[in-house]
Protein backbone atom coordinates (compact mmCIF):
# COMPACT_ATOMS: atom_id res chain seq x y z
CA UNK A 1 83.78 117.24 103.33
CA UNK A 2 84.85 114.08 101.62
CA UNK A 3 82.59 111.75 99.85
CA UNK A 4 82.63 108.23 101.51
CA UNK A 5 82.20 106.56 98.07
CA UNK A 6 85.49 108.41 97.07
CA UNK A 7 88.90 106.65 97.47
CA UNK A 8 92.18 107.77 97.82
CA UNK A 9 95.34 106.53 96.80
CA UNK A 10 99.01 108.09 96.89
CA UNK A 11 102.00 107.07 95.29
CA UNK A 12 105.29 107.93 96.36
CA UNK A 13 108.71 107.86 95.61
CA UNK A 14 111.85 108.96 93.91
CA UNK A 15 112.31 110.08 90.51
CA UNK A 16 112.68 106.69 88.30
CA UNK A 17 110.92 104.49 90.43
CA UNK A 18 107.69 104.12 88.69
CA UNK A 19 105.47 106.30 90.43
CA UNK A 20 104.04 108.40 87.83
CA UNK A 21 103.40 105.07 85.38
CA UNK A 22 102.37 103.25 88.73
CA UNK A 23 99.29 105.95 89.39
CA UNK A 24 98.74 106.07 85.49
CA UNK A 25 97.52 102.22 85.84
CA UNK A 26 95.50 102.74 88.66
CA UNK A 27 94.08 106.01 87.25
CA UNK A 28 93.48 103.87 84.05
CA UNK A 29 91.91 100.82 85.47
CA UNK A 30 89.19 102.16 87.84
CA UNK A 31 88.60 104.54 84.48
CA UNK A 32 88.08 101.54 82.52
CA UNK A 33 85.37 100.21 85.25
CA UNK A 34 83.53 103.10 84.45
CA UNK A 35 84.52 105.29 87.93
CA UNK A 36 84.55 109.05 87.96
CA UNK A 37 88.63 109.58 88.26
CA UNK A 38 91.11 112.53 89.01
CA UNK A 39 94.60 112.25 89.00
CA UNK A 40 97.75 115.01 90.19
CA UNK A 41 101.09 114.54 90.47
CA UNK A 42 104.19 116.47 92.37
CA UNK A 43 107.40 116.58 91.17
CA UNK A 44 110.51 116.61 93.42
CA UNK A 45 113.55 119.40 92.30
CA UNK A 46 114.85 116.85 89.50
CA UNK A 47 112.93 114.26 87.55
CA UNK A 48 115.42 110.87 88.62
CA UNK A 49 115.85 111.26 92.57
CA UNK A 50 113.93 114.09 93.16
CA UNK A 51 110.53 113.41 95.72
CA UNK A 52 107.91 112.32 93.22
CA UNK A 53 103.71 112.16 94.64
CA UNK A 54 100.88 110.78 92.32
CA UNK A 55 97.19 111.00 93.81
CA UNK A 56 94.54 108.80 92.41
CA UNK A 57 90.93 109.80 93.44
CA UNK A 58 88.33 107.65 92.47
CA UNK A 59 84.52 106.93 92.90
CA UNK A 60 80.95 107.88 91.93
CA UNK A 61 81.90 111.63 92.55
CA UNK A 62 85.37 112.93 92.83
CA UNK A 63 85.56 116.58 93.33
CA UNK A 64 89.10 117.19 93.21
CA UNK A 65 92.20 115.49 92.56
CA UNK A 66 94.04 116.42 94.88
CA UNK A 67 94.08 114.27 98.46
CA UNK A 68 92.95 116.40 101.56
CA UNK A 69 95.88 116.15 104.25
CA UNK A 70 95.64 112.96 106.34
CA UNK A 71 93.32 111.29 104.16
CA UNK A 72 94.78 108.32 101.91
CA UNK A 73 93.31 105.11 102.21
CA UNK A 74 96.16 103.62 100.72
CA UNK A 75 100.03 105.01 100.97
CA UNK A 76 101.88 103.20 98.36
CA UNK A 77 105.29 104.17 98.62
CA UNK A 78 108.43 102.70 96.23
CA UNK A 79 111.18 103.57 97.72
CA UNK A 80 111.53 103.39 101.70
CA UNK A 81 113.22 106.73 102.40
CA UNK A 82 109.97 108.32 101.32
CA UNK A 83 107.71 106.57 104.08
CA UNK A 84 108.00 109.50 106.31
CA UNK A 85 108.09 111.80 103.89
CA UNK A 86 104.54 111.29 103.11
CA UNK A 87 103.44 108.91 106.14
CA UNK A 88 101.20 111.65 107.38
CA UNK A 89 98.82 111.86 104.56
CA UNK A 90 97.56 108.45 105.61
CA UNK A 91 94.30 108.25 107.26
CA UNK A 92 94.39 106.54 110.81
CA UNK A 93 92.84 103.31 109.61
CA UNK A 94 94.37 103.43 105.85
CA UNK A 95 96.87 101.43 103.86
CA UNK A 96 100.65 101.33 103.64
CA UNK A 97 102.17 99.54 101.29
CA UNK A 98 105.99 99.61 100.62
CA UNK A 99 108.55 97.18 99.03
CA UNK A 100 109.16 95.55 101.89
CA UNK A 101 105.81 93.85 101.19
CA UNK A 102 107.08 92.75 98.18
CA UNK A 103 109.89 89.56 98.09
CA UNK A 104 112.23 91.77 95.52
CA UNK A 105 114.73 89.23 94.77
CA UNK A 106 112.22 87.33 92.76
CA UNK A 107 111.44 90.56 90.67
CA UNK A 108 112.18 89.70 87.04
CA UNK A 109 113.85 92.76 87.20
CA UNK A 110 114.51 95.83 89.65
CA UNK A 111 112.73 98.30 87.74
CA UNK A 112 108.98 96.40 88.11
CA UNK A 113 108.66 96.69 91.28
CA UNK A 114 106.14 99.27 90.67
CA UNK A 115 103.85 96.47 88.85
CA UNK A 116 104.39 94.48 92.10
CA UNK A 117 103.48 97.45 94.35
CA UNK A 118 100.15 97.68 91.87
CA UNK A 119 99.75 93.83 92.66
CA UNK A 120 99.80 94.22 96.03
CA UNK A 121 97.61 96.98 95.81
CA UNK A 122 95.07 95.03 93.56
CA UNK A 123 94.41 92.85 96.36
CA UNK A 124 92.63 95.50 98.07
CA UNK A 125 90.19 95.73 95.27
CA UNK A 126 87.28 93.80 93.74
CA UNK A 127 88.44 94.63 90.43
CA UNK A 128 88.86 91.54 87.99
CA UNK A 129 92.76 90.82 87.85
CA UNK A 130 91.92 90.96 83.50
CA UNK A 131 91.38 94.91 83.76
CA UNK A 132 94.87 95.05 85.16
CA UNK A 133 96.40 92.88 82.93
CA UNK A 134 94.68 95.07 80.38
CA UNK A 135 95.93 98.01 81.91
CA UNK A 136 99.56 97.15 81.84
CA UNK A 137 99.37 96.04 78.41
CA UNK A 138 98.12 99.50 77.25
CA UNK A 139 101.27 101.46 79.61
CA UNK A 140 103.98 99.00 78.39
CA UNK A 141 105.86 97.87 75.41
CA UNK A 142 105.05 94.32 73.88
CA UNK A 143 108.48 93.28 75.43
CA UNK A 144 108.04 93.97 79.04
CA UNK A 145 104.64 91.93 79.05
CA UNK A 146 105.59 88.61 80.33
CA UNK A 147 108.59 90.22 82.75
CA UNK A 148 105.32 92.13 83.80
CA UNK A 149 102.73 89.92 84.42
CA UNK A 150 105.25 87.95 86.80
CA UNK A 151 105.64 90.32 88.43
CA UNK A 152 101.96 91.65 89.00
CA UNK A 153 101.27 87.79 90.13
CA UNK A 154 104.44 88.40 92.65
CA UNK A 155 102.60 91.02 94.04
CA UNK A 156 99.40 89.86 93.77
CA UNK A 157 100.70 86.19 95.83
């Protein structure tokens, strides 16, 4: 039986895309807001273009990482050909989120759009936009900052 103070959040993608960094900032924010968290990841065949999944559980008590089948409150998914792929682990009433939520062409650069998927996804969350900021600082280097935080507000708009 699930906990209804526990939420769950899947990544997916392709190998490359960001998924794995994408659930490490989620997985490191709600840990910084002082929630019990449990992350697990699956790996496709190959690391770039193989089927890549990230869970994020989070809450007052999280008993295991991994999502229960048909349970994600929110789907984020990076690239499209994944959607139903992994459609079916969303709960009836949860979440998708996919680039097409996201206006790409003003991406400072193809490979954020994983910090504009976690922009959109911040929206969904009463968690103070600083934390994230925080977050990505901590996962990136000095030089993808600003290229970063435009693209978090992309998300985020």
């Amino acid at each position: 039986m699930l906990s209804p103070s526990t939420t769950n959040v899947r990544f997916a993608g392709i190998g490359g895309t960001g998924v794995i960094k994408a659930s490490d900032i989620l997985a490191d924010v709600v840990f910084r807001l002082g929630h019990e968290t449990k992350k697990a990841e699956v790996h496709g065949m190959s690391q770039r273009g193989g089927s890549v999944q990230s869970d994020v559980r989070f809450g007052t008590e999280v008993h295991s990482p991994m999502i229960p089948d048909g349970t994600c409150d929110f789907l984020v998914v990076m690239d499209l050909t994944q959607i139903e792929v992994v459609r079916a682990g969303l709960r009836a009433a949860g979440t998708l989120i996919t680039p097409a939520d996201i206006d790409t062409v003003k991406l400072p650069s193809a490979k954020s759009l994983n910090v504009a998927m976690l922009g959109r996804l911040s929206r969904h969350f009463d968690f103070p936009v600083d934390v994230w900021l925080a977050s990505l600082r901590a996962h990136f280097a000095e030089k993808l900052h600003a290229a970063n935080d435009q693209a978090f507000a992309l998300g985020r708009g």
